[in-house]
Structure formats: structure tokens, C-alpha cells
C-alpha atoms as a PDB file:
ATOM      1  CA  UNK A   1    -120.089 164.936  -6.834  1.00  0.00           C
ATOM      2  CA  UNK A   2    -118.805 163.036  -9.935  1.00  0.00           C
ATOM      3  CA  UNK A   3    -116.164 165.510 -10.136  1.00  0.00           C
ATOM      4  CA  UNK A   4    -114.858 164.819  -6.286  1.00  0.00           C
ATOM      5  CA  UNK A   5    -114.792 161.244  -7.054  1.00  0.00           C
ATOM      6  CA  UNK A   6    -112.820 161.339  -9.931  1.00  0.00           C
ATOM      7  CA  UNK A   7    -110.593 163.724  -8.331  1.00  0.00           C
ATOM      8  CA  UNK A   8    -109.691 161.356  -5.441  1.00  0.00           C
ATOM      9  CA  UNK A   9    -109.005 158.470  -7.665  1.00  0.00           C
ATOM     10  CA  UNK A  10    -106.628 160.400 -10.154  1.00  0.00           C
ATOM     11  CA  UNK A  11    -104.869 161.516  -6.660  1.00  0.00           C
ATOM     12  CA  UNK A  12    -105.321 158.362  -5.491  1.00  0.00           C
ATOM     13  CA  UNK A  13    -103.561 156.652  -8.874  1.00  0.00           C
ATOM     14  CA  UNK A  14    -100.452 159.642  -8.590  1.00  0.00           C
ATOM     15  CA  UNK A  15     -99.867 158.526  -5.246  1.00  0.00           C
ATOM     16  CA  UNK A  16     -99.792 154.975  -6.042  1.00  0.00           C
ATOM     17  CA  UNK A  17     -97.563 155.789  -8.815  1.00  0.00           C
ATOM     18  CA  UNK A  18     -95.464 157.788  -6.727  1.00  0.00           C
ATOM     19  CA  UNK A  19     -94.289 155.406  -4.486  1.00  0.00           C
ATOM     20  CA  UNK A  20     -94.231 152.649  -6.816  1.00  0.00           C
ATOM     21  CA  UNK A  21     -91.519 154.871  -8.533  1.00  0.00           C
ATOM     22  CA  UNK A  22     -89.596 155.595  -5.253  1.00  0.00           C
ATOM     23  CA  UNK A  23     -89.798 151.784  -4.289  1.00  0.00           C
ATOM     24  CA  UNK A  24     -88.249 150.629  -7.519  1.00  0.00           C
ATOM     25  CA  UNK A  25     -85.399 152.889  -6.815  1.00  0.00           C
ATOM     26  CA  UNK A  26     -83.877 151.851  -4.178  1.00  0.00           C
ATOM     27  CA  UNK A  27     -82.153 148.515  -4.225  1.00  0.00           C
ATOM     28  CA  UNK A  28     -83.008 144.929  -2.906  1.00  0.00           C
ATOM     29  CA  UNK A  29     -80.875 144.265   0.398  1.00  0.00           C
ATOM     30  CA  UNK A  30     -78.710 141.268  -0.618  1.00  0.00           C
ATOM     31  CA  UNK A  31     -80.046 138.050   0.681  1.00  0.00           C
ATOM     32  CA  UNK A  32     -76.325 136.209   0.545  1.00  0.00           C
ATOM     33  CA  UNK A  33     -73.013 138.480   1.851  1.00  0.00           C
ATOM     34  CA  UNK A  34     -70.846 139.687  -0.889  1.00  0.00           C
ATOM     35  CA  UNK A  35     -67.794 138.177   0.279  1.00  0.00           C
ATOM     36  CA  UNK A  36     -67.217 134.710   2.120  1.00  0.00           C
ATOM     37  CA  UNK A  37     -64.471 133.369   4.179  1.00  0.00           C
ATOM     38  CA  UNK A  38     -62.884 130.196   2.406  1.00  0.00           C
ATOM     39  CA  UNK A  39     -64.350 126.843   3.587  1.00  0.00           C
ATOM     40  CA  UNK A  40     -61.465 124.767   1.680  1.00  0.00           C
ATOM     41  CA  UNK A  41     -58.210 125.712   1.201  1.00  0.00           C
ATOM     42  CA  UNK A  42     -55.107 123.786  -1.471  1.00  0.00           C
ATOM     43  CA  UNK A  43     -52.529 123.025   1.248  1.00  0.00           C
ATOM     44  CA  UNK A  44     -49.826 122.685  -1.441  1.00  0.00           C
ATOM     45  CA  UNK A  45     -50.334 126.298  -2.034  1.00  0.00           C
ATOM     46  CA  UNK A  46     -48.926 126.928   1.484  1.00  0.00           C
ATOM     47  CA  UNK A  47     -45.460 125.984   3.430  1.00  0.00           C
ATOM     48  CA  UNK A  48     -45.219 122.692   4.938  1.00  0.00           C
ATOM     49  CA  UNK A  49     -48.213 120.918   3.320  1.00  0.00           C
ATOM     50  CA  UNK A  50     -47.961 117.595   5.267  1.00  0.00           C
ATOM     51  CA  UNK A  51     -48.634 118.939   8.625  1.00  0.00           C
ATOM     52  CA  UNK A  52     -51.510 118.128  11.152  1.00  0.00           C
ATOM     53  CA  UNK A  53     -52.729 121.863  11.293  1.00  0.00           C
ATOM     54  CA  UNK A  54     -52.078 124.970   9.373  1.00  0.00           C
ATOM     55  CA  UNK A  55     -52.794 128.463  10.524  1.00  0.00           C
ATOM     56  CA  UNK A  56     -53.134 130.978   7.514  1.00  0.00           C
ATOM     57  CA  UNK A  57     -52.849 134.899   8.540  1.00  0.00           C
ATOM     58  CA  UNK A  58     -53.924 137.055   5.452  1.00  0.00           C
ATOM     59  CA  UNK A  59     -52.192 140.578   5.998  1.00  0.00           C
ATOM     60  CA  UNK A  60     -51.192 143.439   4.162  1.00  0.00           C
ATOM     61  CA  UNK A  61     -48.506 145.665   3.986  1.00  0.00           C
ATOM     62  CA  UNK A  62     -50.864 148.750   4.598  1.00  0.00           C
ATOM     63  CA  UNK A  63     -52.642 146.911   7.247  1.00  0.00           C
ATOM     64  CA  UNK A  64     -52.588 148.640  11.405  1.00  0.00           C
ATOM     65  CA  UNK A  65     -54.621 146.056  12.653  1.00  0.00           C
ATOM     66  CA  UNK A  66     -52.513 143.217  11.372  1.00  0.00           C
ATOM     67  CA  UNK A  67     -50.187 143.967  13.691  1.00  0.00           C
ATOM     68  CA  UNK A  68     -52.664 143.595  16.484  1.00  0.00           C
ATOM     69  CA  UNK A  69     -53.291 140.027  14.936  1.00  0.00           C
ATOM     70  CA  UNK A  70     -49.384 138.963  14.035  1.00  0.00           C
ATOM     71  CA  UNK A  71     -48.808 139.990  17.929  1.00  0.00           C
ATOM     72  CA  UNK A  72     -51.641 137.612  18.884  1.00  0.00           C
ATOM     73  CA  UNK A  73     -50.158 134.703  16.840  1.00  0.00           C
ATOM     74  CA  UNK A  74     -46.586 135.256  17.480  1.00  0.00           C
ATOM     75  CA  UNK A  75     -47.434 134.956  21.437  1.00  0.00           C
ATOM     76  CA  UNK A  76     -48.787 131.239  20.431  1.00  0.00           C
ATOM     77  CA  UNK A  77     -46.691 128.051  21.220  1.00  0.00           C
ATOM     78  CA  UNK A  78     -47.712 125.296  19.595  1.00  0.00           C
ATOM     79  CA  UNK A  79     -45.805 122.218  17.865  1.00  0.00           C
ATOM     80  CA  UNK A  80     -48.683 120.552  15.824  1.00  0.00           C
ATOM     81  CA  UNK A  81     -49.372 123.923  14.245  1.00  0.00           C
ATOM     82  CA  UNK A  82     -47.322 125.396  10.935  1.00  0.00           C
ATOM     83  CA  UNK A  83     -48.046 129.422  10.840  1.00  0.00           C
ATOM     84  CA  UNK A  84     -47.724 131.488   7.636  1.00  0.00           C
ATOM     85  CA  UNK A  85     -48.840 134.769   7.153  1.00  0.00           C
ATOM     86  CA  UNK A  86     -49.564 135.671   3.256  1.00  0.00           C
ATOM     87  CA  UNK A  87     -48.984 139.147   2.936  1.00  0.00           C
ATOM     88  CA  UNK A  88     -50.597 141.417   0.117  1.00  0.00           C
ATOM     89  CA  UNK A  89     -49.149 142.830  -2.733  1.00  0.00           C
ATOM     90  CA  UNK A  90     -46.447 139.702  -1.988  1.00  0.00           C
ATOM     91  CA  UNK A  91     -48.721 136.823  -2.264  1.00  0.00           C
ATOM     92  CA  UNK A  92     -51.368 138.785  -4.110  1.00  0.00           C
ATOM     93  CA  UNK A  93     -51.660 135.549  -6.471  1.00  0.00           C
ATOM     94  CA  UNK A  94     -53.073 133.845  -3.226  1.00  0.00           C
ATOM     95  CA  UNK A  95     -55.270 136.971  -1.683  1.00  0.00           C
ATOM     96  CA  UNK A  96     -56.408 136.386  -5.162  1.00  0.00           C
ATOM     97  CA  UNK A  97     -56.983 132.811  -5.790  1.00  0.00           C
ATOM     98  CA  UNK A  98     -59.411 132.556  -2.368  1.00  0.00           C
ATOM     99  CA  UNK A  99     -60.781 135.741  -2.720  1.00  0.00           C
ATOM    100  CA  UNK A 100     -59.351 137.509   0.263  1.00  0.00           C
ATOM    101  CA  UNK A 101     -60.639 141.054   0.049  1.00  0.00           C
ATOM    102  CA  UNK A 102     -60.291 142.610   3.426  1.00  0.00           C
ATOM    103  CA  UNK A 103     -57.827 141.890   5.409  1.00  0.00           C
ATOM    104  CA  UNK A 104     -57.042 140.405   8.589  1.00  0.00           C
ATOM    105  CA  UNK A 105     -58.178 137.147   8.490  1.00  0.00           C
ATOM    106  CA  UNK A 106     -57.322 134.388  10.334  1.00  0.00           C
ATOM    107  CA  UNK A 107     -58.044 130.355   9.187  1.00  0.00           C
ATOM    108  CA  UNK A 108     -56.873 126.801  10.447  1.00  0.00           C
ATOM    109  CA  UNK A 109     -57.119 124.560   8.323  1.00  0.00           C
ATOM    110  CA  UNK A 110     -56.955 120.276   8.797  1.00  0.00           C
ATOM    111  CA  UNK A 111     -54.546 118.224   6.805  1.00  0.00           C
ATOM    112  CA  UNK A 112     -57.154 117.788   4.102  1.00  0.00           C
ATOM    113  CA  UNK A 113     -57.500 121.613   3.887  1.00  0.00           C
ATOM    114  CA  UNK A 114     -61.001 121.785   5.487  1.00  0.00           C
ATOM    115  CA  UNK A 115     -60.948 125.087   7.104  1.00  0.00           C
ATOM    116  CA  UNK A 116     -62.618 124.210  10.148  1.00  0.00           C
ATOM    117  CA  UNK A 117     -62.000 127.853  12.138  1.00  0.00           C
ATOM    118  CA  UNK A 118     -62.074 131.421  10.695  1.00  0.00           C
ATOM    119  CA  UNK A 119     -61.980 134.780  11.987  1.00  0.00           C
ATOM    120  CA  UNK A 120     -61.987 138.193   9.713  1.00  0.00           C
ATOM    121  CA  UNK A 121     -60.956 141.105  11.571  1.00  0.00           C
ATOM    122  CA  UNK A 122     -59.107 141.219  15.287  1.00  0.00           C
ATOM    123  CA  UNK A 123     -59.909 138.484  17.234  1.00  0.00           C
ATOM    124  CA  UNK A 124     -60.270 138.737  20.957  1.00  0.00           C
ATOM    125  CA  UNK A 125     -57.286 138.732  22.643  1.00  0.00           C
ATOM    126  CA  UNK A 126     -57.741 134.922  23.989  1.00  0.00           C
ATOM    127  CA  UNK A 127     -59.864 133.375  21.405  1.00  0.00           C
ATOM    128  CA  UNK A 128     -56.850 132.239  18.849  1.00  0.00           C
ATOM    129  CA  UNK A 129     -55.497 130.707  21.574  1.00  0.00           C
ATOM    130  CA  UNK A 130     -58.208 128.771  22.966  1.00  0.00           C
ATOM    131  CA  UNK A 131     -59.207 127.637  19.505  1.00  0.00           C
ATOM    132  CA  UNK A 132     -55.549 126.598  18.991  1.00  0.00           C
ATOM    133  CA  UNK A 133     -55.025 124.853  22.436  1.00  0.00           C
ATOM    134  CA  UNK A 134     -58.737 122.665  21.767  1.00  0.00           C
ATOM    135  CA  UNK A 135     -57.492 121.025  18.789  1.00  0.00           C
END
């Protein structure tokens, strides 16, 4: 009897011990994304820095679905808006400096640089455009 008993807690204890082990091995899930959109931008690191609104298209050379995204913003019409795409390996120092690391992304920014609208990836086909006509 003695002998059962201590042979179901030794099993009992490798068992433990066993999934303790596997538990510690795999890794937390992150509680906080690895990357972020910027929130604030420098407008004197872009074109016309005076202007009401700026829209900032992060591309890359290498990129398929920027062109789905320049094609989007090319079809807009708007005067209160300046437009500049910042193209990697050309403007790498500014992919860089707001830690763009996928690529497209599309922000508007106010005329104090608050980025008030952001969009990583292809955007619907009509959402750039609403967001642009509501401001």
C-alpha cells in the first residue's frame, strides 16, 4: 500500500514537472504590438510644412500593393491637402526616423503634426476619400 502511494506521488511530481518544463518554453504573447503607427509627426521633415493638412504615403520601391494605394490617392482632389509619398530605400532616413517597418501606410497629419488618421496596409477603396472629404 505504502508502495502505491508513493508511486502516485513521484508520478504525480514528474508530471507536474513535465509541464512546468513545457510551459516555460513557450513564450509570453506580447501584451503591447511590436510596431506602432506614428501619433506625431515633424512637419518640417516633409514638403510644404505650412499647410492645413498633410497626407504622408510610406511606399517602397519593391512594394505591389503600393500601387493599389498611390492609385487610390492620385484619384483624390483636394486643395487644402499637400500629398507626398516617401519612398524606401530613397527616404530611408525618414522610414527610419518614425519607424516605418512595413509598408503601405497611409497618415494625415494637422498643421501641428498631430496625426489624427492612419491606415497600414490597402485601404478600402472609398475610405481615403471619405476621411479626406470630412476634414
Amino acid at each position: 500500500m505504502l508502495s502505491t502511494i508513493l508511486l502516485v506521488l513521484s508520478l504525480g511530481s514528474f508530471a507536474t514537472l513535465v509541464a512546468y518544463l513545457v510551459n516555460n518554453r513557450r513564450a509570453d504573447s506580447p501584451s503591447v504590438p511590436k510596431s506602432s503607427l506614428p501619433v506625431q509627426i515633424d512637419r518640417e521633415d516633409f514638403e510644404e510644412p505650412h499647410g492645413k493638412w498633410l497626407l504622408v504615403f510610406f511606399s517602397s520601391d519593391t512594394c505591389n500593393s503600393c500601387n493599389n494605394v498611390r492609385s487610390l490617392i492620385n484619384d483624390l482632389t483636394v486643395d487644402s491637402f499637400h500629398i507626398q509619398e516617401i519612398e524606401f530605400p530613397k527616404r530611408k532616413d525618414l522610414h527610419q526616423r518614425y519607424e516605418i517597418n512595413s509598408v503601405p501606410i497611409v497618415l494625415i497629419a494637422n498643421e501641428e503634426g498631430v496625426v489624427i488618421w492612419s491606415f497600414a496596409g490597402v485601404p478600402p477603396s472609398d475610405l481615403i476619400s471619405d476621411v479626406v472629404s470630412s476634414l
